[in-house]
C-alpha atoms as a PDB file:
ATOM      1  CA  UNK A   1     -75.739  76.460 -52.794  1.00  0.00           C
ATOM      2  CA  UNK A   2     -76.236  72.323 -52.746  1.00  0.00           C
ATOM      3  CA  UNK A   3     -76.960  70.951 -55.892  1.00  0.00           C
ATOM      4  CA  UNK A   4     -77.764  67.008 -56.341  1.00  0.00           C
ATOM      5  CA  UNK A   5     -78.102  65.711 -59.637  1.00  0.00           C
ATOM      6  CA  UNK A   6     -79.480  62.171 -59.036  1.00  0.00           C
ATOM      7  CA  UNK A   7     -79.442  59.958 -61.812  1.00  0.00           C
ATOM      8  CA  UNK A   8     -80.275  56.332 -62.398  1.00  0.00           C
ATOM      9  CA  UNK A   9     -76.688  54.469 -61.403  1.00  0.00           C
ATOM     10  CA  UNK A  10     -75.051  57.816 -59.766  1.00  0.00           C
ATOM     11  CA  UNK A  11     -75.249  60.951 -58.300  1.00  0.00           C
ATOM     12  CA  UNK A  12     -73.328  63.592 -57.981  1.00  0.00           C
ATOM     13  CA  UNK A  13     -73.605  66.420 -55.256  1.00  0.00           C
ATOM     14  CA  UNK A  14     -72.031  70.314 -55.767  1.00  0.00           C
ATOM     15  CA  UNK A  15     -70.857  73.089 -53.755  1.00  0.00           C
ATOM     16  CA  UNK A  16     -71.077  76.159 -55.040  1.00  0.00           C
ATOM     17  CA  UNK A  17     -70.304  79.805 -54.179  1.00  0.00           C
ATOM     18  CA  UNK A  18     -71.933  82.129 -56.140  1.00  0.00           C
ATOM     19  CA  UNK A  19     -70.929  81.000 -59.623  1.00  0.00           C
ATOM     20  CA  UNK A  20     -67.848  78.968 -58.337  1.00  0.00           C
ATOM     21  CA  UNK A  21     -68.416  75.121 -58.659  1.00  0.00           C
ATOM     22  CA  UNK A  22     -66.202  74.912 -55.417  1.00  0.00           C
ATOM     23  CA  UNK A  23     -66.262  71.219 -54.656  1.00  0.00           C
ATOM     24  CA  UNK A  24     -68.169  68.320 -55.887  1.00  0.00           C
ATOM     25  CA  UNK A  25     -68.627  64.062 -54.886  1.00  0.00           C
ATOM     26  CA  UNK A  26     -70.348  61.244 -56.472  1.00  0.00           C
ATOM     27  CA  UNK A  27     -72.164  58.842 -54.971  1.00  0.00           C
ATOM     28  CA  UNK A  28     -74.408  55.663 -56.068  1.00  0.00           C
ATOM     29  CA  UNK A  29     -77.955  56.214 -56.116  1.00  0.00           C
ATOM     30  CA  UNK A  30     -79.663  53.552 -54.186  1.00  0.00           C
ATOM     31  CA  UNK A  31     -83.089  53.484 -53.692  1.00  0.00           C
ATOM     32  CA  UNK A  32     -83.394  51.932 -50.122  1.00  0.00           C
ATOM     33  CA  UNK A  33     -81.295  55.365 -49.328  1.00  0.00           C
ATOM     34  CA  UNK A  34     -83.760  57.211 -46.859  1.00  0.00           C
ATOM     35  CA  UNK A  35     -84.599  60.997 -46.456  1.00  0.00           C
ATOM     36  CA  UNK A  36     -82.310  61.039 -43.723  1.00  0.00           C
ATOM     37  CA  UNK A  37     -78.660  58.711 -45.399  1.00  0.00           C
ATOM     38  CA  UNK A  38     -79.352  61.368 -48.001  1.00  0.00           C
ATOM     39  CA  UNK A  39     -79.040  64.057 -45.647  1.00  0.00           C
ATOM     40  CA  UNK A  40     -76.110  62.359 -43.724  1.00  0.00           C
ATOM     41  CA  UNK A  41     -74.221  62.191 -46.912  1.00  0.00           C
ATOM     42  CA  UNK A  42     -74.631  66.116 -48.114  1.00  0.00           C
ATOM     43  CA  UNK A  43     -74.095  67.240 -45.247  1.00  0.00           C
ATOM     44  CA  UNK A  44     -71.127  64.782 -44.126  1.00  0.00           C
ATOM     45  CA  UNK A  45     -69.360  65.890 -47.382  1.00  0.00           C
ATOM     46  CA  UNK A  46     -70.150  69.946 -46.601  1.00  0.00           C
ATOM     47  CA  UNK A  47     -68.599  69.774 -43.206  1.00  0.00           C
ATOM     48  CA  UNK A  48     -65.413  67.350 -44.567  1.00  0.00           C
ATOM     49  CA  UNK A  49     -64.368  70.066 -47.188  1.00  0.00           C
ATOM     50  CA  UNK A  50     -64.776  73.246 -44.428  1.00  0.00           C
ATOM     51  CA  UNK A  51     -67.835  74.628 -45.905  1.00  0.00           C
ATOM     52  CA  UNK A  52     -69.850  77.431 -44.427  1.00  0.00           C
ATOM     53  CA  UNK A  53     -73.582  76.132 -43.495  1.00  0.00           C
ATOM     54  CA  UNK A  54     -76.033  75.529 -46.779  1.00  0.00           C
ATOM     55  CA  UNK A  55     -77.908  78.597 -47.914  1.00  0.00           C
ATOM     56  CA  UNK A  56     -80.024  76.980 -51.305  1.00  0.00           C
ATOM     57  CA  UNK A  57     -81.033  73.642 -52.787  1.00  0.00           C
ATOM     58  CA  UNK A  58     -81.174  72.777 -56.149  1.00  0.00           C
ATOM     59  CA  UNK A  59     -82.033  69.267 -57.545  1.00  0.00           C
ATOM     60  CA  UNK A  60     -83.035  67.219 -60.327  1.00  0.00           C
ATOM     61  CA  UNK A  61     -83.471  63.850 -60.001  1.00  0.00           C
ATOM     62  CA  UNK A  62     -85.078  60.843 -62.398  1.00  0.00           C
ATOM     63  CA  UNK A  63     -85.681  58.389 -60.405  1.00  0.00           C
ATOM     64  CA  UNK A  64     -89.069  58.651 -58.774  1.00  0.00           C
ATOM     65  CA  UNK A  65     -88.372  56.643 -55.674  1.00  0.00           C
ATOM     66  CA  UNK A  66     -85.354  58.702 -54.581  1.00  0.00           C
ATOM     67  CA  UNK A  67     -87.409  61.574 -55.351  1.00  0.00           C
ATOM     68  CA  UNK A  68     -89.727  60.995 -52.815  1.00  0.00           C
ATOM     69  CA  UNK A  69     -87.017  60.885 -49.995  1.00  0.00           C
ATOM     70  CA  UNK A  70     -85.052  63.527 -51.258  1.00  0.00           C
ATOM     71  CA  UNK A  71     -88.176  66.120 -50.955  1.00  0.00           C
ATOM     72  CA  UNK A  72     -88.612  64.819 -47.163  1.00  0.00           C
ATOM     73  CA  UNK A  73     -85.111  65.204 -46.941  1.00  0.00           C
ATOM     74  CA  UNK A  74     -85.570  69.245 -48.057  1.00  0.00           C
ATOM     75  CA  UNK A  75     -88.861  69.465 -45.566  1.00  0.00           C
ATOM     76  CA  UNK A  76     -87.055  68.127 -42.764  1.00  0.00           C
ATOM     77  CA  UNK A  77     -83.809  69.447 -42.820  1.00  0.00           C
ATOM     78  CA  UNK A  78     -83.416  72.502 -45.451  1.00  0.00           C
ATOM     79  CA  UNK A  79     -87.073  74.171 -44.344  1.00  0.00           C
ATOM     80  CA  UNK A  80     -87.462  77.937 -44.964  1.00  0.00           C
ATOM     81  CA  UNK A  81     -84.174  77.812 -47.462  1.00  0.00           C
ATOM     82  CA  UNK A  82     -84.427  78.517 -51.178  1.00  0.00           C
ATOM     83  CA  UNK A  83     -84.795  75.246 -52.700  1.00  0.00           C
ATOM     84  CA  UNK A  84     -85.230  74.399 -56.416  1.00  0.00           C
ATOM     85  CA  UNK A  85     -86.758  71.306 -57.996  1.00  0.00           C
ATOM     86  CA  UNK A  86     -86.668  71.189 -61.646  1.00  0.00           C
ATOM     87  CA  UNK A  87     -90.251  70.113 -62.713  1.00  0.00           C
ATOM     88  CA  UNK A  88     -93.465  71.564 -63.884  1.00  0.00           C
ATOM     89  CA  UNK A  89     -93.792  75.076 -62.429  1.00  0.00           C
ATOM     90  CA  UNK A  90     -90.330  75.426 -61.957  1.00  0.00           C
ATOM     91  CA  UNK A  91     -88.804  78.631 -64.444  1.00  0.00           C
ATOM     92  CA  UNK A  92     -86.083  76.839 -66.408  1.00  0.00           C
ATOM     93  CA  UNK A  93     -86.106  79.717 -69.257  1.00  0.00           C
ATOM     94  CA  UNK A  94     -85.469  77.102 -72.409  1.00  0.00           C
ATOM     95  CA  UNK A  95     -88.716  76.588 -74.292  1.00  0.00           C
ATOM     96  CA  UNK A  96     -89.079  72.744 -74.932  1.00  0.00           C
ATOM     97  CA  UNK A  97     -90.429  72.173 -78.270  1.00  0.00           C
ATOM     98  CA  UNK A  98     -91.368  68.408 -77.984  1.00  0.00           C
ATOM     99  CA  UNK A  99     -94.959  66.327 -78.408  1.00  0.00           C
ATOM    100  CA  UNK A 100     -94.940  66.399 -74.376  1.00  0.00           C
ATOM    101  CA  UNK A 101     -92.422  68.345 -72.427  1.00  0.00           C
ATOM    102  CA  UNK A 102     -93.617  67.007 -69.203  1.00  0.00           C
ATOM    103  CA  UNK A 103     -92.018  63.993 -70.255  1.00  0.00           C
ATOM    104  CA  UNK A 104     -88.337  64.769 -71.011  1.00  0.00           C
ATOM    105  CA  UNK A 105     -85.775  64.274 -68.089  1.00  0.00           C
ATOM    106  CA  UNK A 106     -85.529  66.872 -65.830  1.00  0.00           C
ATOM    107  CA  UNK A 107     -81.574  66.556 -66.469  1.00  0.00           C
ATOM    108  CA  UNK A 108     -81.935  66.974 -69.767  1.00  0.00           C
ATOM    109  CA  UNK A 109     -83.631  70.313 -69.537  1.00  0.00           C
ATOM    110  CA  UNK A 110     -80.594  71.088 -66.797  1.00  0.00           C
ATOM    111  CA  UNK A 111     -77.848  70.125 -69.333  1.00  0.00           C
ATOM    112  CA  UNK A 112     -79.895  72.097 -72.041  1.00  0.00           C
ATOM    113  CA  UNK A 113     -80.400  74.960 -70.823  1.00  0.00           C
ATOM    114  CA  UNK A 114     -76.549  75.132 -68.987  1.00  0.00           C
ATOM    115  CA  UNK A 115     -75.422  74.269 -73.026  1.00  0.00           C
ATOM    116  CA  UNK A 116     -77.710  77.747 -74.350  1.00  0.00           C
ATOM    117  CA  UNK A 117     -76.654  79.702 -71.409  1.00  0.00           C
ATOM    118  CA  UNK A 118     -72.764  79.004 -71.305  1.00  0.00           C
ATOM    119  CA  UNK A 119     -72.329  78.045 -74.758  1.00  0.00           C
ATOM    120  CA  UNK A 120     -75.169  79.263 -76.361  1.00  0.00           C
ATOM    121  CA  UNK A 121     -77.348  77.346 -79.499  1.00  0.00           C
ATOM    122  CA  UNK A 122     -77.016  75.611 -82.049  1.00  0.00           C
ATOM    123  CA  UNK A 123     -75.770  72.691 -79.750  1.00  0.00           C
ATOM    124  CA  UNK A 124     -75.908  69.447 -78.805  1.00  0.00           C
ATOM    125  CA  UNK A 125     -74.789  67.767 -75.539  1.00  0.00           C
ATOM    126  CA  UNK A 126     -73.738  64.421 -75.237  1.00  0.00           C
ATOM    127  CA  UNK A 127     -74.229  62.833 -71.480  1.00  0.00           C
ATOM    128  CA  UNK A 128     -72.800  59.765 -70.989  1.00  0.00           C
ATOM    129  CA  UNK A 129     -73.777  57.926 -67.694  1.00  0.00           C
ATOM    130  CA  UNK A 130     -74.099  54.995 -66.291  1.00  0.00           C
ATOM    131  CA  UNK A 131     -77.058  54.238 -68.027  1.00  0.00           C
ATOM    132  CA  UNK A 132     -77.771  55.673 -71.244  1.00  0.00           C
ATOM    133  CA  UNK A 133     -75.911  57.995 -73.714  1.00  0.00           C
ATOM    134  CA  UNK A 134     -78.041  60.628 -74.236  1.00  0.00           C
ATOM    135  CA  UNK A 135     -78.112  63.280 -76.992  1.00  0.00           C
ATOM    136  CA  UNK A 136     -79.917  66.749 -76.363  1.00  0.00           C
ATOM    137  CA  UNK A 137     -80.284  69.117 -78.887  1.00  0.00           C
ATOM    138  CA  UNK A 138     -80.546  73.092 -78.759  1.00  0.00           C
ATOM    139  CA  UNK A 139     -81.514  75.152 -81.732  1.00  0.00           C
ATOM    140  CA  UNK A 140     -80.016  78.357 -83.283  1.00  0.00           C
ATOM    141  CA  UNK A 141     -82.702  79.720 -81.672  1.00  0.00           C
ATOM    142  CA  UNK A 142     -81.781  78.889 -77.701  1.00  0.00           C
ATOM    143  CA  UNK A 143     -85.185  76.165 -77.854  1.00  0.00           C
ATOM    144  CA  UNK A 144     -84.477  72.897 -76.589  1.00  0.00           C
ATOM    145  CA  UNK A 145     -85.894  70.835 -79.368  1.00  0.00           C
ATOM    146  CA  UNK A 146     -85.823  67.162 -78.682  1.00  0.00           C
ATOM    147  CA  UNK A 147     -82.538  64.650 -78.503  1.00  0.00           C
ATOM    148  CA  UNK A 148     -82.197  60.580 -78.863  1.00  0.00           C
ATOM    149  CA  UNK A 149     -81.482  57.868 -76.314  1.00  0.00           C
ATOM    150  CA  UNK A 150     -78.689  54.683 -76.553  1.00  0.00           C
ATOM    151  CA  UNK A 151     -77.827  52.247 -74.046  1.00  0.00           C
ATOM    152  CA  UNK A 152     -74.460  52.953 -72.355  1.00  0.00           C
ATOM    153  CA  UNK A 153     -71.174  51.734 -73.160  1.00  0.00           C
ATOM    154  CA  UNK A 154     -71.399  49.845 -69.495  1.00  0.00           C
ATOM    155  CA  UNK A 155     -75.068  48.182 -69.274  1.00  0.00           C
ATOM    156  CA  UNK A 156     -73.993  47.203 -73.133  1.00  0.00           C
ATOM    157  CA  UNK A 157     -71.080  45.143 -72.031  1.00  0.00           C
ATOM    158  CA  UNK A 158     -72.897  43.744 -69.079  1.00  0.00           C
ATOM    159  CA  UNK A 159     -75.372  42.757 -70.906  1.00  0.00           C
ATOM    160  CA  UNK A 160     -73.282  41.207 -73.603  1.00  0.00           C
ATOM    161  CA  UNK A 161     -71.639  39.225 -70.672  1.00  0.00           C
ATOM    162  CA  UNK A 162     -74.788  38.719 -69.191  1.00  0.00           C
ATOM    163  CA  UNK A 163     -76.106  36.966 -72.481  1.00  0.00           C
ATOM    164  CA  UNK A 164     -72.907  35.999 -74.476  1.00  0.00           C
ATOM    165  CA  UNK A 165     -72.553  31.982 -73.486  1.00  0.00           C
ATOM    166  CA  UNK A 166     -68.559  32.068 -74.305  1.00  0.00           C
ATOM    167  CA  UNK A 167     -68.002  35.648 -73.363  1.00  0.00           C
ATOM    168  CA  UNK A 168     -67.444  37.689 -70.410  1.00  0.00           C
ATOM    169  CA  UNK A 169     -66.967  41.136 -68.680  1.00  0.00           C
ATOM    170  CA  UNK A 170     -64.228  42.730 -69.596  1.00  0.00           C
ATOM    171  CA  UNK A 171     -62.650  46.280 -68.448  1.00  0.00           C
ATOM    172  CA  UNK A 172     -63.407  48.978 -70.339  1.00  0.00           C
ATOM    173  CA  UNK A 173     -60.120  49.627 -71.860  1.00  0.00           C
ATOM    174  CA  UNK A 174     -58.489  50.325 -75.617  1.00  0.00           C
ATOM    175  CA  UNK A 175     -57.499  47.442 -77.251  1.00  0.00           C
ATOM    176  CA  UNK A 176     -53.766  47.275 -78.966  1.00  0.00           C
ATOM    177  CA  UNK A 177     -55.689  47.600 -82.179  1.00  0.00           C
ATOM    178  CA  UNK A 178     -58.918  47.969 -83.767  1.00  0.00           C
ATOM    179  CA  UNK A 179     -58.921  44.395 -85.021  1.00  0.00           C
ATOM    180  CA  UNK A 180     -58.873  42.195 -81.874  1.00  0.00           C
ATOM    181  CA  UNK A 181     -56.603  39.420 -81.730  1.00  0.00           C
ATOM    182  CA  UNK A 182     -58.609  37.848 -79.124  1.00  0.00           C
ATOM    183  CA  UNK A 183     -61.751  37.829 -77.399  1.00  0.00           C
ATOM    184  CA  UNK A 184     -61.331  40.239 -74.483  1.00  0.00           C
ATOM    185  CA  UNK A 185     -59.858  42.820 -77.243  1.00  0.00           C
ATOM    186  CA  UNK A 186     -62.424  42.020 -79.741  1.00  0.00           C
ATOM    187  CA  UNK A 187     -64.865  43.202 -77.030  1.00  0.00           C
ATOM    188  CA  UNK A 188     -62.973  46.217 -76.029  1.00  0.00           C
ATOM    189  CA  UNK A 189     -62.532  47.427 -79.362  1.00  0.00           C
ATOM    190  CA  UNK A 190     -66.479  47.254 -80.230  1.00  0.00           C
ATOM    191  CA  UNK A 191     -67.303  49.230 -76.965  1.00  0.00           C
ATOM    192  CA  UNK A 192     -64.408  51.795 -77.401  1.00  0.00           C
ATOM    193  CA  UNK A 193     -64.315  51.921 -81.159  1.00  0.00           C
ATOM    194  CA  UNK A 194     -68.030  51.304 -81.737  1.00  0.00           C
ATOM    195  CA  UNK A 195     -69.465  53.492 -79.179  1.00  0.00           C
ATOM    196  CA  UNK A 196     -66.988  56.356 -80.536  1.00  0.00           C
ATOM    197  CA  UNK A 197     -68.393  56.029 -83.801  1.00  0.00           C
ATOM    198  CA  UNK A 198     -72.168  56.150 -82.804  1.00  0.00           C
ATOM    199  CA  UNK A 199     -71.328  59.154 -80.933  1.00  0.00           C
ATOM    200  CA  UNK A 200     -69.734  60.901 -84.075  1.00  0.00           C
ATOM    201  CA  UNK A 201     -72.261  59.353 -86.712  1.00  0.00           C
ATOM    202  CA  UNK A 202     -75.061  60.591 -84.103  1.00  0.00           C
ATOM    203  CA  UNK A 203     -74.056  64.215 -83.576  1.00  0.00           C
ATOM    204  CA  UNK A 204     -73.364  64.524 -87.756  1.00  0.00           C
ATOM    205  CA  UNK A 205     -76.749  63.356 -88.176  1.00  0.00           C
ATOM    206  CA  UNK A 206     -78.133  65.666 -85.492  1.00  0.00           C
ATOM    207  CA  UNK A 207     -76.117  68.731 -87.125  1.00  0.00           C
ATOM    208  CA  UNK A 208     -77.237  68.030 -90.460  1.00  0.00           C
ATOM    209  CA  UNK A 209     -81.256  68.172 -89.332  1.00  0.00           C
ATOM    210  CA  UNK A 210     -80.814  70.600 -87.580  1.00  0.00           C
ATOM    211  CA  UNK A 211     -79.594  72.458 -90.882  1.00  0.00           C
ATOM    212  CA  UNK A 212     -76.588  73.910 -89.386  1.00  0.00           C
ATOM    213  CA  UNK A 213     -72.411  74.411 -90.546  1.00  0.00           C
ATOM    214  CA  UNK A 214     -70.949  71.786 -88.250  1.00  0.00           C
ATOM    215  CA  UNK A 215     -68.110  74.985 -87.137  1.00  0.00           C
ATOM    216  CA  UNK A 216     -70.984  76.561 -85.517  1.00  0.00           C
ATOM    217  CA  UNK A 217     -72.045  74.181 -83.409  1.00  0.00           C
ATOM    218  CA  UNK A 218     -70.667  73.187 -79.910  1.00  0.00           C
ATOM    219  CA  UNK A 219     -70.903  69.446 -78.693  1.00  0.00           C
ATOM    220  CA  UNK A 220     -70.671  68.950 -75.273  1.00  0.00           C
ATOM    221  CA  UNK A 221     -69.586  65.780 -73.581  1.00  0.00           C
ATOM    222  CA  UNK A 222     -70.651  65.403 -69.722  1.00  0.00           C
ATOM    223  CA  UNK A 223     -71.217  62.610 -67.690  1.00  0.00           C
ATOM    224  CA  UNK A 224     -69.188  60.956 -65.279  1.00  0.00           C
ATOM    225  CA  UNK A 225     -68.599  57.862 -67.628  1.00  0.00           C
ATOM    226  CA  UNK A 226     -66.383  56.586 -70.956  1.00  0.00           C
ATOM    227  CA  UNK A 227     -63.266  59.466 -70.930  1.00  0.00           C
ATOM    228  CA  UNK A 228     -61.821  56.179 -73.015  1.00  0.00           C
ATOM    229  CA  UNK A 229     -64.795  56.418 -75.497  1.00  0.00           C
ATOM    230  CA  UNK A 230     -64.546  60.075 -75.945  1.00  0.00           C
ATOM    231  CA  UNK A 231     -60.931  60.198 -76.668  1.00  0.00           C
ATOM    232  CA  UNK A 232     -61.690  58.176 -79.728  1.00  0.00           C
ATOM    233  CA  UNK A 233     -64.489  60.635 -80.744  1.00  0.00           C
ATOM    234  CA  UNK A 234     -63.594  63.683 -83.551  1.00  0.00           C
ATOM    235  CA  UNK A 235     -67.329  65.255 -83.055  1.00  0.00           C
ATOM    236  CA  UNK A 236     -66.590  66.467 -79.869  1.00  0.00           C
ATOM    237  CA  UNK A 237     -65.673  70.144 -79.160  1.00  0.00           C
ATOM    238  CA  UNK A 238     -66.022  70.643 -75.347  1.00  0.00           C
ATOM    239  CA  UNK A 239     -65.709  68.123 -72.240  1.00  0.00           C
ATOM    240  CA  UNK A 240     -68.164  69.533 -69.184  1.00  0.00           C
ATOM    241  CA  UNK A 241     -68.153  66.883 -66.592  1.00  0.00           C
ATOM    242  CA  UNK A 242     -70.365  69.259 -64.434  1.00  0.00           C
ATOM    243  CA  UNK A 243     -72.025  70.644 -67.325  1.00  0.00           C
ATOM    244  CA  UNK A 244     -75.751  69.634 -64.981  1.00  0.00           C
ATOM    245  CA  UNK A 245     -74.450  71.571 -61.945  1.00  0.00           C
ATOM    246  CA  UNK A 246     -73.948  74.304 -63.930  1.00  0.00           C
ATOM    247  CA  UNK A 247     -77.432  73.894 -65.115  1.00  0.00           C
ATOM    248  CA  UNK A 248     -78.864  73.668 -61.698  1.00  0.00           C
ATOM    249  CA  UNK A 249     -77.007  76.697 -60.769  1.00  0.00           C
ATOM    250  CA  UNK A 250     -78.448  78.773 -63.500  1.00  0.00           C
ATOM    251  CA  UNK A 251     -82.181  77.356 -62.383  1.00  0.00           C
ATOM    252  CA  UNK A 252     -81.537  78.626 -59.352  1.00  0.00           C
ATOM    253  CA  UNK A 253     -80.797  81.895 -60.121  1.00  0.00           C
ATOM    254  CA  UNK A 254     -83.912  81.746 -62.195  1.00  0.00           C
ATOM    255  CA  UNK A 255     -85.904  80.800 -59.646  1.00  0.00           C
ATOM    256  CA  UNK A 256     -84.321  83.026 -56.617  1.00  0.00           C
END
């Protein structure tokens, strides 16, 4: 089975057999990508690794654009296979309790459900990409129940470059201490340090709406971003960097 989680700055594209995540790539997502780069690129990376031929499709994608060619991409070149969009209509098995459930991300929902299914509720997942960090939050109860947004460590320092007249971009790295004795290290230790601690202040104020003893409740880091922002974080009980594969997987099966 294929599975292509396309997200706003990357994408990353699975293998598996059966349950066995076998082999997986990342790629950027750019939007003047046509139907058929896309399906130049999956299927360039099948063949590389010696895979047998594809046999199902499953995808969730949030950018609208790519969307588009990604669903020619399945008409033209995956017709008659089992294929799996996550979307309305599509048999997830998490109830969303939110105002509107058409609007969360359809990663979300992936990442949600593949946290109640392999880890099981309460929990919350943190996804850190490219973009955002994202919080999602699953009940005692298995129901996905809402979550909160934050820029990402990365678009934050660009954009502090972008707008900061005597400062500049700086690698994401830890400092020698917390207190910078200069500017590139002050910097580094507000992304590392600061990020770590909105992570940890998020998920205790998460776990303490939610009502629950913080020793019950698995948090989840994914994403393919900030491993140097994590290590700094004491909330975290789990690292699943292919925590939405997993979740696109499990649609699947639901599905087919």
């Amino acid at each position: 089975m294929l599975a292509l989680d396309v997200g706003n700055s990357q994408s990353v594209i699975g293998a598996f057999d059966g349950e066995r995540l076998v082999e997986h790539w990342t790629v950027s997502s750019q939007t003047q990508r046509t139907a058929d780069e896309w399906h130049r690129l999956a299927h360039g990376f099948v063949r590389a690794a010696g895979l047998a031929d594809v046999e199902a499709v499953a995808m969730c994608c949030t950018v609208p654009s790519i969307q588009v060619e990604l669903k020619a991409m399945l008409e033209r070149y995956y017709a008659g296979l089992p294929v799996s969009i996550v979307g309305p209509g599509v048999k997830t098995g998490i109830p969303i309790h939110t105002d509107n459930p058409r609007e969360v991300g359809a990663d979300r929902i992936v990442n949600a459900l593949a946290a109640a299914e392999v880890y099981g509720g309460p929990a919350v997942v943190v996804d850190m990409n490219g973009t955002a960090t994202i919080f999602d939050v699953v009940d005692e109860r298995n129901r996905y129940v809402g979550g909160a947004i934050a820029p990402a460590v990365e678009l934050s320092l660009e954009a502090l470059a972008r707008r900061g007249a005597q400062l500049r971009a700086v690698e994401l790295a830890v400092p020698r201490d917390v207190i910078g004795k200069n500017t590139v290290e002050a910097v580094q230790s507000g992304a590392v340090y600061g990020f770590a601690g909105l992570v940890d202040g998020m998920v205790d104020r998460i776990i303490e709406s939610l009502g629950a003893d913080p020793d019950d409740v698995a948090v989840i880091a994914t994403g393919a971003y900030a491993d140097v922002v994590l290590d700094h974080c004491t909330s975290i009980t789990t690292r699943d960097p292919w925590l939405t594969l997993t979740g696109l997987r499990l649609v699947h099966e639901k599905n087919h």
